[in-house]
PDB file of N, CA and C in Angstrom:
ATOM      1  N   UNK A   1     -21.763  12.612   8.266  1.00  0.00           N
ATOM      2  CA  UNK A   1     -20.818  13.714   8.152  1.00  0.00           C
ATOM      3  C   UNK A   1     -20.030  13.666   6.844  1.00  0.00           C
ATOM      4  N   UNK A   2     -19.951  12.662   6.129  1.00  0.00           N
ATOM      5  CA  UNK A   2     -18.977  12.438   5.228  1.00  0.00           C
ATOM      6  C   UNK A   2     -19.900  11.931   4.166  1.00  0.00           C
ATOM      7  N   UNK A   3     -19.764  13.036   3.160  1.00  0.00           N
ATOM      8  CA  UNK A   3     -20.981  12.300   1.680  1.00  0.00           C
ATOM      9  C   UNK A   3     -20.536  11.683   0.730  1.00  0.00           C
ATOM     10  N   UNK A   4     -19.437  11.762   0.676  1.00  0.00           N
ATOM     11  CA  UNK A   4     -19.008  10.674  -0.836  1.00  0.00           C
ATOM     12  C   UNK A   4     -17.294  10.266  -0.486  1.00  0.00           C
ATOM     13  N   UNK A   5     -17.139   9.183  -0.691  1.00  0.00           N
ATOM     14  CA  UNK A   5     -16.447   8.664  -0.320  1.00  0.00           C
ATOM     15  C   UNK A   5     -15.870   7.827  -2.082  1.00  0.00           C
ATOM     16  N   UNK A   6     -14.128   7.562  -2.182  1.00  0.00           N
ATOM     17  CA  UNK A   6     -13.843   7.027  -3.556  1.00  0.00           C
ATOM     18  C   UNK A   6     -12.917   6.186  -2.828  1.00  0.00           C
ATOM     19  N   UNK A   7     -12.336   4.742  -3.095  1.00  0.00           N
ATOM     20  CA  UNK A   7     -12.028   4.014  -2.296  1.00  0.00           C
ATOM     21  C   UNK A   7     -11.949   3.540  -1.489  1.00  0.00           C
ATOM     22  N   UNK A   8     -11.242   2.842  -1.233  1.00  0.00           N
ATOM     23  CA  UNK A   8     -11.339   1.857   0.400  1.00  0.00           C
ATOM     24  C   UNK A   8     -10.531   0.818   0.805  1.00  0.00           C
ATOM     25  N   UNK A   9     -10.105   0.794   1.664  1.00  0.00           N
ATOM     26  CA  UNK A   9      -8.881  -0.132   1.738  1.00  0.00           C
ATOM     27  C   UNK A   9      -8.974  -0.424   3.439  1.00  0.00           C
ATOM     28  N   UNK A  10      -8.635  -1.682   4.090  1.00  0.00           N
ATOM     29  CA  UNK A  10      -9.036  -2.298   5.365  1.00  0.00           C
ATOM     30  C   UNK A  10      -7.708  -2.581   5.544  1.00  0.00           C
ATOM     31  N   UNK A  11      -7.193  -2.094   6.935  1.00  0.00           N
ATOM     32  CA  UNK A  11      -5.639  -2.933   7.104  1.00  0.00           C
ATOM     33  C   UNK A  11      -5.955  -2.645   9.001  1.00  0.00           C
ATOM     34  N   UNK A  12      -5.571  -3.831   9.240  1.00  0.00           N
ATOM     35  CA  UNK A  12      -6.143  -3.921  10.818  1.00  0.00           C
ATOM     36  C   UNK A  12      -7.310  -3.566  11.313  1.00  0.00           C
ATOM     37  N   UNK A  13      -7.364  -2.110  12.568  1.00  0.00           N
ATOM     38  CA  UNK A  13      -8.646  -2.062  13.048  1.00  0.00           C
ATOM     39  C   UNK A  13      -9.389  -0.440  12.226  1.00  0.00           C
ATOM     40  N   UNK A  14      -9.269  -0.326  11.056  1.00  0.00           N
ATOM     41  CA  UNK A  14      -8.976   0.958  10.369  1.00  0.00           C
ATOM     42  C   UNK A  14      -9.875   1.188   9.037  1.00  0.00           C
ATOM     43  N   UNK A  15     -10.088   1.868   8.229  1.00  0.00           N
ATOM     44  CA  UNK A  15     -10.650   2.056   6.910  1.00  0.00           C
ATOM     45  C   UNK A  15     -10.042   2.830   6.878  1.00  0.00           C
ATOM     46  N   UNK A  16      -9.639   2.935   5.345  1.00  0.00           N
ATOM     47  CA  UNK A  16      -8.471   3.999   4.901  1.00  0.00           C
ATOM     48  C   UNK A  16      -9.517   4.192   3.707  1.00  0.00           C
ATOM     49  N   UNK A  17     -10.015   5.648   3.576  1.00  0.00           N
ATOM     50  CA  UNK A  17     -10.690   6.290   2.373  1.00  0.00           C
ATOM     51  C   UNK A  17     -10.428   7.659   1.371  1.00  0.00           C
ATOM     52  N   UNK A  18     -11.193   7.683   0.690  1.00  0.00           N
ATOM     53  CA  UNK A  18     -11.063   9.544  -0.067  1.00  0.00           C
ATOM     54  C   UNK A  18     -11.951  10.057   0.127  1.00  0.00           C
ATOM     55  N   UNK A  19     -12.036  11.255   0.752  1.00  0.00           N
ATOM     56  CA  UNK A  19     -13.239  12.028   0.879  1.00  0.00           C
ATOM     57  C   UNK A  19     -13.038  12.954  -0.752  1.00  0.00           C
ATOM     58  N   UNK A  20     -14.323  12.128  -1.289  1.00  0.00           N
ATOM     59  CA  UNK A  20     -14.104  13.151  -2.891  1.00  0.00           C
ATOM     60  C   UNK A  20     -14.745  14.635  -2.589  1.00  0.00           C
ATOM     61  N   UNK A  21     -15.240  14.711  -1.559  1.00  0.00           N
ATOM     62  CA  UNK A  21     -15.376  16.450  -1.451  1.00  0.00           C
ATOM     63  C   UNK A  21     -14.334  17.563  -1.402  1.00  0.00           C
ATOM     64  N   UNK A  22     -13.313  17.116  -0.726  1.00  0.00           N
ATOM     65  CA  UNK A  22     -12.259  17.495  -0.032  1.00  0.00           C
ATOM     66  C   UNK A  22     -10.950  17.086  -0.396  1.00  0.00           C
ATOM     67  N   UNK A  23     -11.188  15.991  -1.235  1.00  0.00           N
ATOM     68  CA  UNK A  23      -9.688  14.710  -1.288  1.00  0.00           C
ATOM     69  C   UNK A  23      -9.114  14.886  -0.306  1.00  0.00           C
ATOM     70  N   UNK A  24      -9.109  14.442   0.460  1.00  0.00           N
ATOM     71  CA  UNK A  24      -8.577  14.166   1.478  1.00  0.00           C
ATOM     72  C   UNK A  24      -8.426  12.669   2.027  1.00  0.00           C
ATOM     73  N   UNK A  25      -7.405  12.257   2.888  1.00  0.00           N
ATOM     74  CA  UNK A  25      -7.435  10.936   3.286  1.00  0.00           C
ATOM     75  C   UNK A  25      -8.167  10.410   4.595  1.00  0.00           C
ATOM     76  N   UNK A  26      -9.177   9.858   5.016  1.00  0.00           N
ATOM     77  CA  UNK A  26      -9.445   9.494   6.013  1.00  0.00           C
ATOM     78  C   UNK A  26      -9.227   8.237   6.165  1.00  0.00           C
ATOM     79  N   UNK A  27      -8.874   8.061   7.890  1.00  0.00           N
ATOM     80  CA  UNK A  27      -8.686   6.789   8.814  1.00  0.00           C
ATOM     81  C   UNK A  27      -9.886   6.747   9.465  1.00  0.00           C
ATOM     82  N   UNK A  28     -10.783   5.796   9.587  1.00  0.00           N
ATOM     83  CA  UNK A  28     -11.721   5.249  10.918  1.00  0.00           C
ATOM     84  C   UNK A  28     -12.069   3.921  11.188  1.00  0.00           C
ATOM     85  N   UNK A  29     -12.192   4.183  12.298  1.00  0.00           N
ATOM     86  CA  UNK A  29     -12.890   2.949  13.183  1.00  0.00           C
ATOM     87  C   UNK A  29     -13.654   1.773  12.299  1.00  0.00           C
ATOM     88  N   UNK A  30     -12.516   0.506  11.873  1.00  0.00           N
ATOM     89  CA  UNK A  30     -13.528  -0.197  10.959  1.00  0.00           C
ATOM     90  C   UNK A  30     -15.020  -0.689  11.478  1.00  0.00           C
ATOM     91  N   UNK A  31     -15.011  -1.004  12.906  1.00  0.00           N
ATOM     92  CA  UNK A  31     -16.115  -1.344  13.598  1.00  0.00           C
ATOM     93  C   UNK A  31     -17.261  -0.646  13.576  1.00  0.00           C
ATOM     94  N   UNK A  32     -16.458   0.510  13.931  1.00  0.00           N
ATOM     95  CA  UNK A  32     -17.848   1.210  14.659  1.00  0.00           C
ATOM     96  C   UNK A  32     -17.999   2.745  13.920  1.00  0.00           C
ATOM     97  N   UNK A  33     -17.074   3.331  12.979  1.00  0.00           N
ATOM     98  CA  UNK A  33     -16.912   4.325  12.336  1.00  0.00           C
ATOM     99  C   UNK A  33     -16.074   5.760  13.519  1.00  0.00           C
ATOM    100  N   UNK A  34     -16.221   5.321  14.584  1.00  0.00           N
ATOM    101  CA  UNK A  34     -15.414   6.184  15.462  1.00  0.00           C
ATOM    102  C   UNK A  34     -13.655   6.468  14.915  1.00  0.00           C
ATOM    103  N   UNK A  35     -13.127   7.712  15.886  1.00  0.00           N
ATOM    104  CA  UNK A  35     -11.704   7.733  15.667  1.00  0.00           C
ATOM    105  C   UNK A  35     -11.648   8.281  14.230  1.00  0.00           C
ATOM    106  N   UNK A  36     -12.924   9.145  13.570  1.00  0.00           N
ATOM    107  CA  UNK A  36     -12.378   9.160  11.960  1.00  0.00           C
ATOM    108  C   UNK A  36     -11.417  10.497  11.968  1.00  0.00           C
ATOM    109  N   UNK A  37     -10.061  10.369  11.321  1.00  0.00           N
ATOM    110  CA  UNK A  37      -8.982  10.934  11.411  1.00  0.00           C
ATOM    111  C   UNK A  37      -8.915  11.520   9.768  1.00  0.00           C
ATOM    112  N   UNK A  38      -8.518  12.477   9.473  1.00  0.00           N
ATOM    113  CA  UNK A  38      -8.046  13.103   8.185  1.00  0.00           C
ATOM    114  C   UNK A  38      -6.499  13.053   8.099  1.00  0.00           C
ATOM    115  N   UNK A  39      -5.942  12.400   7.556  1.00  0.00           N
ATOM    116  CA  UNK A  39      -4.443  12.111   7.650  1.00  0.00           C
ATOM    117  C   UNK A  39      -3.563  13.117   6.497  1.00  0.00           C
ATOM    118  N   UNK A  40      -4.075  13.030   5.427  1.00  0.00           N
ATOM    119  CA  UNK A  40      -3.708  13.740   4.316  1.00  0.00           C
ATOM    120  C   UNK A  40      -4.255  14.365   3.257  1.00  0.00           C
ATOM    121  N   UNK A  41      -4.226  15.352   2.442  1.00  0.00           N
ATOM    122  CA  UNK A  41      -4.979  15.932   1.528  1.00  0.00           C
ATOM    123  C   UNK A  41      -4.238  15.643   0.258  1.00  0.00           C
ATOM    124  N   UNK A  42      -4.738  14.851  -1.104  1.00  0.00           N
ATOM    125  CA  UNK A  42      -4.304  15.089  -2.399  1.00  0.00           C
ATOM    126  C   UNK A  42      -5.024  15.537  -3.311  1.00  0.00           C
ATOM    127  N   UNK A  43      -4.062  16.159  -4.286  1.00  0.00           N
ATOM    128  CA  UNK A  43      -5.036  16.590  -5.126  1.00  0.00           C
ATOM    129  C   UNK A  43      -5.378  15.358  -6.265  1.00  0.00           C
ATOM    130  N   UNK A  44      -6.546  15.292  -6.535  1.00  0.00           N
ATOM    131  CA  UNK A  44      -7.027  13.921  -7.874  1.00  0.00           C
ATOM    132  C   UNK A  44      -6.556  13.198  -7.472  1.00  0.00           C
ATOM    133  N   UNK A  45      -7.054  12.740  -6.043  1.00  0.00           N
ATOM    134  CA  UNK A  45      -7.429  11.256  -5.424  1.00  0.00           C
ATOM    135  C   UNK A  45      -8.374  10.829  -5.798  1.00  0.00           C
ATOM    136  N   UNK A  46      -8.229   9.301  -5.899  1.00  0.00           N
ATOM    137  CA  UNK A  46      -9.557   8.935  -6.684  1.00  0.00           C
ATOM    138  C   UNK A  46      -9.506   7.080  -6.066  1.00  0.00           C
ATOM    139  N   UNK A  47      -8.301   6.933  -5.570  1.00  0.00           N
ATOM    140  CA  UNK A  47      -8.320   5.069  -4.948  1.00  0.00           C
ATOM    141  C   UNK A  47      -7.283   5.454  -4.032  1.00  0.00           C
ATOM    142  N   UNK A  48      -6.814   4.178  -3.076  1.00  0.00           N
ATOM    143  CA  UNK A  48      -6.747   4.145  -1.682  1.00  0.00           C
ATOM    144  C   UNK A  48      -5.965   2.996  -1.842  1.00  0.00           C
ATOM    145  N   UNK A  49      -4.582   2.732  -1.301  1.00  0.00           N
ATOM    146  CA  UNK A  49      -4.078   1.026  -1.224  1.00  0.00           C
ATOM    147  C   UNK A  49      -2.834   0.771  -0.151  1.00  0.00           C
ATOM    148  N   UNK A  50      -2.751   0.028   0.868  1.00  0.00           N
ATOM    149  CA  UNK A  50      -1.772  -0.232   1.427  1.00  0.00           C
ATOM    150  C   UNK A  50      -1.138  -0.936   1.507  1.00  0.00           C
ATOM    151  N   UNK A  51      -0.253  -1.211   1.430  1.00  0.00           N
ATOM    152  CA  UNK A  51       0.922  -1.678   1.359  1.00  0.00           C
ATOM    153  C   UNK A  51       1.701  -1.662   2.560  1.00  0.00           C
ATOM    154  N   UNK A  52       1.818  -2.957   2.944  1.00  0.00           N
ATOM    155  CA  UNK A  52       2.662  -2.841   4.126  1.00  0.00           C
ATOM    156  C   UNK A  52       2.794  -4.421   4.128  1.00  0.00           C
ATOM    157  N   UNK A  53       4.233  -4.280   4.643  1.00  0.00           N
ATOM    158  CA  UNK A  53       4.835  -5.852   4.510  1.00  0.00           C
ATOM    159  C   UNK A  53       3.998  -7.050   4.778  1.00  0.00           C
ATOM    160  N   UNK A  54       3.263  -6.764   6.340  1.00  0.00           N
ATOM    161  CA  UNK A  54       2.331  -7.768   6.628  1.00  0.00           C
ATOM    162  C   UNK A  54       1.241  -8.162   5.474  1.00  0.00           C
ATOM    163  N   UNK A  55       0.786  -7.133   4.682  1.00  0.00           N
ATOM    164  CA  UNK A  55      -0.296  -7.542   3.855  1.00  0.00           C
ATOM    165  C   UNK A  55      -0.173  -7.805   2.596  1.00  0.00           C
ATOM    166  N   UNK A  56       1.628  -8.242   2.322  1.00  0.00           N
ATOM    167  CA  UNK A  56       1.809  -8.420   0.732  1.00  0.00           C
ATOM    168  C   UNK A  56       1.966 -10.349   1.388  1.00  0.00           C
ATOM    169  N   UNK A  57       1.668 -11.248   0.654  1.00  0.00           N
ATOM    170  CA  UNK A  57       1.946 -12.653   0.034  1.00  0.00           C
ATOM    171  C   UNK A  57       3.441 -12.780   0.099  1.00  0.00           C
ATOM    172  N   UNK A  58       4.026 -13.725   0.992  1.00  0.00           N
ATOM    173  CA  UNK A  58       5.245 -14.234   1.014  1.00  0.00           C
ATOM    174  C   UNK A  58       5.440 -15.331   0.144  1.00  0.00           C
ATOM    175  N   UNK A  59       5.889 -15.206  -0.840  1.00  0.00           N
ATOM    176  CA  UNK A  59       6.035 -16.117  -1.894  1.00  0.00           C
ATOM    177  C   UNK A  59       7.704 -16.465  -2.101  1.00  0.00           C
ATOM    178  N   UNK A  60       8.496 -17.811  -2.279  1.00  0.00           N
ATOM    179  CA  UNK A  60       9.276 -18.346  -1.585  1.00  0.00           C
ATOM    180  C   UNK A  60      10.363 -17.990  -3.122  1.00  0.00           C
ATOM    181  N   UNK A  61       9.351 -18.713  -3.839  1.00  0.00           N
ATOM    182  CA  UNK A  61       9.988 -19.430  -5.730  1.00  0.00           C
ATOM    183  C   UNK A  61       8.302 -19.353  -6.422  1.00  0.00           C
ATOM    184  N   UNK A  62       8.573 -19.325  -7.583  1.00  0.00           N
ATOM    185  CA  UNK A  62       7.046 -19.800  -8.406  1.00  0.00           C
ATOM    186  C   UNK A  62       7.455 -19.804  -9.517  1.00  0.00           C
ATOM    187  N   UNK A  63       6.757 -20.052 -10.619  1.00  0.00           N
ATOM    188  CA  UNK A  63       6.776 -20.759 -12.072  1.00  0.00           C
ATOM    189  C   UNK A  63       7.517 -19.778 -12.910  1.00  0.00           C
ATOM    190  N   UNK A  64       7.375 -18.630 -12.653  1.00  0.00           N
ATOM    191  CA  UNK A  64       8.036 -17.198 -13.848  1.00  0.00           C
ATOM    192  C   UNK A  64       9.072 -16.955 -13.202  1.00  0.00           C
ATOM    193  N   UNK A  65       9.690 -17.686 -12.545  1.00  0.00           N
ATOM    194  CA  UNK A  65      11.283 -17.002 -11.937  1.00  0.00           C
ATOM    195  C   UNK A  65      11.917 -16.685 -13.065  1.00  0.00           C
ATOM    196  N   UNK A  66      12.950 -16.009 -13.183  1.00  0.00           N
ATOM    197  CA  UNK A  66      14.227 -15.932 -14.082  1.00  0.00           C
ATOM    198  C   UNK A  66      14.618 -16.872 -14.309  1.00  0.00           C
ATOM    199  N   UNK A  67      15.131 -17.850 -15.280  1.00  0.00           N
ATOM    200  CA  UNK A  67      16.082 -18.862 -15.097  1.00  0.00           C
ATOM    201  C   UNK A  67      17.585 -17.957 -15.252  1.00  0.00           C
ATOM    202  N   UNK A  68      18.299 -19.409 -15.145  1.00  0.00           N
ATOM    203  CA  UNK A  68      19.731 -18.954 -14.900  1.00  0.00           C
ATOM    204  C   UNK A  68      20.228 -18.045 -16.597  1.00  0.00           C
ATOM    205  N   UNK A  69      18.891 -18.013 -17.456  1.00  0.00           N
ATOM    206  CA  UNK A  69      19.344 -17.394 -18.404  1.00  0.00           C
ATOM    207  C   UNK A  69      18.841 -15.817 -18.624  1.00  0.00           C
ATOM    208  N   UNK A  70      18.143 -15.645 -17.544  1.00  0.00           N
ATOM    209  CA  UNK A  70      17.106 -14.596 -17.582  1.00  0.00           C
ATOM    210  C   UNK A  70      15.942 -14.834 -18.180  1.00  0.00           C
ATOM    211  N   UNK A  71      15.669 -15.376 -18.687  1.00  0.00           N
ATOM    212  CA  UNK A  71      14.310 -15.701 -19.172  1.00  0.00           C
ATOM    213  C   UNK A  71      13.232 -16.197 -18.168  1.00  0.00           C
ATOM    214  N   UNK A  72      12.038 -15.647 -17.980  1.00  0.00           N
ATOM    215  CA  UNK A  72      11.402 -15.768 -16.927  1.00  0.00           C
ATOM    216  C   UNK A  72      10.367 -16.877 -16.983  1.00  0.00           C
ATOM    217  N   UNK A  73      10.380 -17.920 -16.180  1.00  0.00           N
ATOM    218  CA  UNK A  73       9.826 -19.370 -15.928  1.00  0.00           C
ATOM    219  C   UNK A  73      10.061 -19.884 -17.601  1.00  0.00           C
ATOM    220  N   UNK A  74      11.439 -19.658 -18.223  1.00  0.00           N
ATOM    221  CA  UNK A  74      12.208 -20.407 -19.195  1.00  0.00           C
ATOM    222  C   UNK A  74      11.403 -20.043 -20.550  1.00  0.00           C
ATOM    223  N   UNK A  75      10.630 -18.767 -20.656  1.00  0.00           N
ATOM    224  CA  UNK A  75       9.873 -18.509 -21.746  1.00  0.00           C
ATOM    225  C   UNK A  75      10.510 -17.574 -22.579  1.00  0.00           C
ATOM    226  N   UNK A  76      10.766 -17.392 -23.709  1.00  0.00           N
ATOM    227  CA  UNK A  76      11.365 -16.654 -24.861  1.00  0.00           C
ATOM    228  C   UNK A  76      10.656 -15.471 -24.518  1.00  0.00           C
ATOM    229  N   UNK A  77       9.448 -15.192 -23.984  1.00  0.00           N
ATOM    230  CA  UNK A  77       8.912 -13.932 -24.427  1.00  0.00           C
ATOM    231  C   UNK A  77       8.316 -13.213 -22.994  1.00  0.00           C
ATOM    232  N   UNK A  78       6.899 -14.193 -22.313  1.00  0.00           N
ATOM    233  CA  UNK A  78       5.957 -13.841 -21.697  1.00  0.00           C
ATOM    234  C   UNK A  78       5.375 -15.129 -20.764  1.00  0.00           C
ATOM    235  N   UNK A  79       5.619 -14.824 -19.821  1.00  0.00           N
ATOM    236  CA  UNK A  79       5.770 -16.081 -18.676  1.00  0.00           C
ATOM    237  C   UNK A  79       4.351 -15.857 -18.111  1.00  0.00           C
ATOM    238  N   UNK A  80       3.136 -16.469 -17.983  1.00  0.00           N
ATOM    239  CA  UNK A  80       1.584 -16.199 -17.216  1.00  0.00           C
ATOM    240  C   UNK A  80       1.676 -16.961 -16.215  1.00  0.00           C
ATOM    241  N   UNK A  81       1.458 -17.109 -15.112  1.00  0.00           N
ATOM    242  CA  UNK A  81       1.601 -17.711 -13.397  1.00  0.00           C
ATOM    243  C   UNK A  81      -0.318 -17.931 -13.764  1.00  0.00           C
ATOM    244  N   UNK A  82      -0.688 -19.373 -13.641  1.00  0.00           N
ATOM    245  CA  UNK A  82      -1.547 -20.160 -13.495  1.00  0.00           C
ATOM    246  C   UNK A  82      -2.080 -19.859 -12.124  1.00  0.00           C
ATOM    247  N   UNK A  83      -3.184 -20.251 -11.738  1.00  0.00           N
ATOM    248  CA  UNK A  83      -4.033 -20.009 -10.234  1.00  0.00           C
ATOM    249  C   UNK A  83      -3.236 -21.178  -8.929  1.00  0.00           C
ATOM    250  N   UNK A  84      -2.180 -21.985  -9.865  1.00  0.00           N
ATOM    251  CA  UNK A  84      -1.197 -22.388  -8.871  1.00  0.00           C
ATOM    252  C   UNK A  84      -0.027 -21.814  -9.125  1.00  0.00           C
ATOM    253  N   UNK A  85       0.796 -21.233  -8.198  1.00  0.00           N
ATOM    254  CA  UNK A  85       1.798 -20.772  -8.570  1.00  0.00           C
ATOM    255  C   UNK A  85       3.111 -21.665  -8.978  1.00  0.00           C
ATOM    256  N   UNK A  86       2.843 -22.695  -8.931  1.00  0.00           N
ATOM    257  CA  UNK A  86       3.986 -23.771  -9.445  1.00  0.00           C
ATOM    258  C   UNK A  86       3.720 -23.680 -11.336  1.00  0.00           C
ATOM    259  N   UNK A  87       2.855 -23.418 -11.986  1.00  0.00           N
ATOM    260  CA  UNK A  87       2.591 -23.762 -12.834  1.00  0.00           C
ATOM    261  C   UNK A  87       2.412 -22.652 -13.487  1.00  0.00           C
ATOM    262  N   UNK A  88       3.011 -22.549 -14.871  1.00  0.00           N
ATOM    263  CA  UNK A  88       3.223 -21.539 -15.575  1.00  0.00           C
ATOM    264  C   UNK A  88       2.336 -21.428 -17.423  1.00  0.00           C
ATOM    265  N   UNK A  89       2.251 -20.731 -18.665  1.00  0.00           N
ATOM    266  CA  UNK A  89       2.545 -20.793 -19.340  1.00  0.00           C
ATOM    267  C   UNK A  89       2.679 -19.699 -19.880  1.00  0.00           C
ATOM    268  N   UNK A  90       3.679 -20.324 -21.350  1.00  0.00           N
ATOM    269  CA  UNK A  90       4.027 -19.464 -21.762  1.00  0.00           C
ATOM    270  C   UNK A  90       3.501 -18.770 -22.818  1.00  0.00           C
ATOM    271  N   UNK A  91       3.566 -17.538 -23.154  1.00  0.00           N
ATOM    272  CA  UNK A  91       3.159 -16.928 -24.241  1.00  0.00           C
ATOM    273  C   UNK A  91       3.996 -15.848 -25.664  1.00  0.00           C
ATOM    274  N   UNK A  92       3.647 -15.534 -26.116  1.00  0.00           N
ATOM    275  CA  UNK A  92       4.394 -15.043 -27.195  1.00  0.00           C
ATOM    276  C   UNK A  92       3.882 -13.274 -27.534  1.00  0.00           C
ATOM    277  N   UNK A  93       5.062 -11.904 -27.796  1.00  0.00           N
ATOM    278  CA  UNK A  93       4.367 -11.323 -28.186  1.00  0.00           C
ATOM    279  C   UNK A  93       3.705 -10.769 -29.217  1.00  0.00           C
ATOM    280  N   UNK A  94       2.556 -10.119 -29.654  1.00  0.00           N
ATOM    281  CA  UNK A  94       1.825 -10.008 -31.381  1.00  0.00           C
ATOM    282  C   UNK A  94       3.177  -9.843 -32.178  1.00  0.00           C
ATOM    283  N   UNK A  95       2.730 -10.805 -33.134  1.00  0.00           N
ATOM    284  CA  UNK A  95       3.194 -11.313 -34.624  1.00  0.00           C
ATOM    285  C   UNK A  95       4.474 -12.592 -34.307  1.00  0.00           C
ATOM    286  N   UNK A  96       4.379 -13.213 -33.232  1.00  0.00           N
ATOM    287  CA  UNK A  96       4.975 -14.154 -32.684  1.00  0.00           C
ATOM    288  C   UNK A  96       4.274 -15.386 -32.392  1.00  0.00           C
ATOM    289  N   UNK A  97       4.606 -16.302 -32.577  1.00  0.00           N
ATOM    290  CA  UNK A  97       3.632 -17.994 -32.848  1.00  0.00           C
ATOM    291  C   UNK A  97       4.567 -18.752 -31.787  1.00  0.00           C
ATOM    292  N   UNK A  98       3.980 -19.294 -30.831  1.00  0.00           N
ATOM    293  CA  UNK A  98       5.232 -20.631 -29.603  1.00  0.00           C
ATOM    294  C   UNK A  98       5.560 -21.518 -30.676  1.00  0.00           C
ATOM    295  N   UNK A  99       6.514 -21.766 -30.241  1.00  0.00           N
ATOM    296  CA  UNK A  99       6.799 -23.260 -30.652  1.00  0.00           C
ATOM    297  C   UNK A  99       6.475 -24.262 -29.996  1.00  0.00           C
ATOM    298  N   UNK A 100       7.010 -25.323 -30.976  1.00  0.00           N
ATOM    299  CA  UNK A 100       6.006 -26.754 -29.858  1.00  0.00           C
ATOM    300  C   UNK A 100       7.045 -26.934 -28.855  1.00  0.00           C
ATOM    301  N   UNK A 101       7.945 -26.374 -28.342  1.00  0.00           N
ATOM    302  CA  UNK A 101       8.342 -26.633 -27.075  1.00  0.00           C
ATOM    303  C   UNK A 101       7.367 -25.804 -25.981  1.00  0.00           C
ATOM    304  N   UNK A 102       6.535 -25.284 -26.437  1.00  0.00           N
ATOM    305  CA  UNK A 102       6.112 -24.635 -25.628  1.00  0.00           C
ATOM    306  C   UNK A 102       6.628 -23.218 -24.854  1.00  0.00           C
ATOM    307  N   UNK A 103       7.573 -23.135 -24.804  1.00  0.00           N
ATOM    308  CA  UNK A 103       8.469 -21.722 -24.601  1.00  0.00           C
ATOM    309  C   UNK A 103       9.526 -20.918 -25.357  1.00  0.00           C
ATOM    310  N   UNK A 104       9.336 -21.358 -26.516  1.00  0.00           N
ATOM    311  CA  UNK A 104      10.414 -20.480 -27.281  1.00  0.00           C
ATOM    312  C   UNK A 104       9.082 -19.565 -28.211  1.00  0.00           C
ATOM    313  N   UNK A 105       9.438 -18.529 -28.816  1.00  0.00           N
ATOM    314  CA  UNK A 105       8.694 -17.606 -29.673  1.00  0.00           C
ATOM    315  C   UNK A 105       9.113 -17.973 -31.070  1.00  0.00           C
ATOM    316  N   UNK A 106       8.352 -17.817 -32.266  1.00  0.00           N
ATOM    317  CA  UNK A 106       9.329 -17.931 -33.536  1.00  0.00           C
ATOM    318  C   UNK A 106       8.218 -16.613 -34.625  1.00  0.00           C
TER     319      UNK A 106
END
């Protein structure tokens, strides 16, 4: 019933899509494709994303906080969060060189 489809997004028992024929928003049945619901129509829909408290990352503290100076995880310029979030570095922006402290710009 439904020929082209532009995004996609999974949050519980649901698929949340774009019908690019129509733009329109559909809900269905992630299982079984049943229950498919048209919720909303936009115009130049083109992606799909939800957001909802349960599905954002509770993150406590991590490496780019502000310090008490505003400077974020203590970098002059540009703070990058590493694949651990304890661990940071820093960067500088074009026509700017770190210093060897590692977080100041010059």
């Amino acid at each position: 019933q439904i020929r082209h489809l532009c995004g996609l997004a999974v949050f519980e028992n649901y698929l949340y899509t774009v019908n690019s024929d129509n733009l329109s928003i559909l809900r269905m049945n992630r299982y079984n494709g049943t229950d498919v619901q048209s919720l909303a129509r936009l115009d130049n829909a083109k992606e799909i994303r939800v957001y909802q408290r349960r599905t954002q990352t509770a993150v406590k503290s991590h490496a780019c906080e502000a310090d008490p100076y505003g400077m974020p995880g203590g970098c002059s310029h540009i703070c990058l969060l590493s694949s651990n979030y304890k661990a940071r570095t820093c960067r500088c922006r074009t026509g700017f060189i770190l210093g060897s402290d590692g977080r100041s710009c010059k």
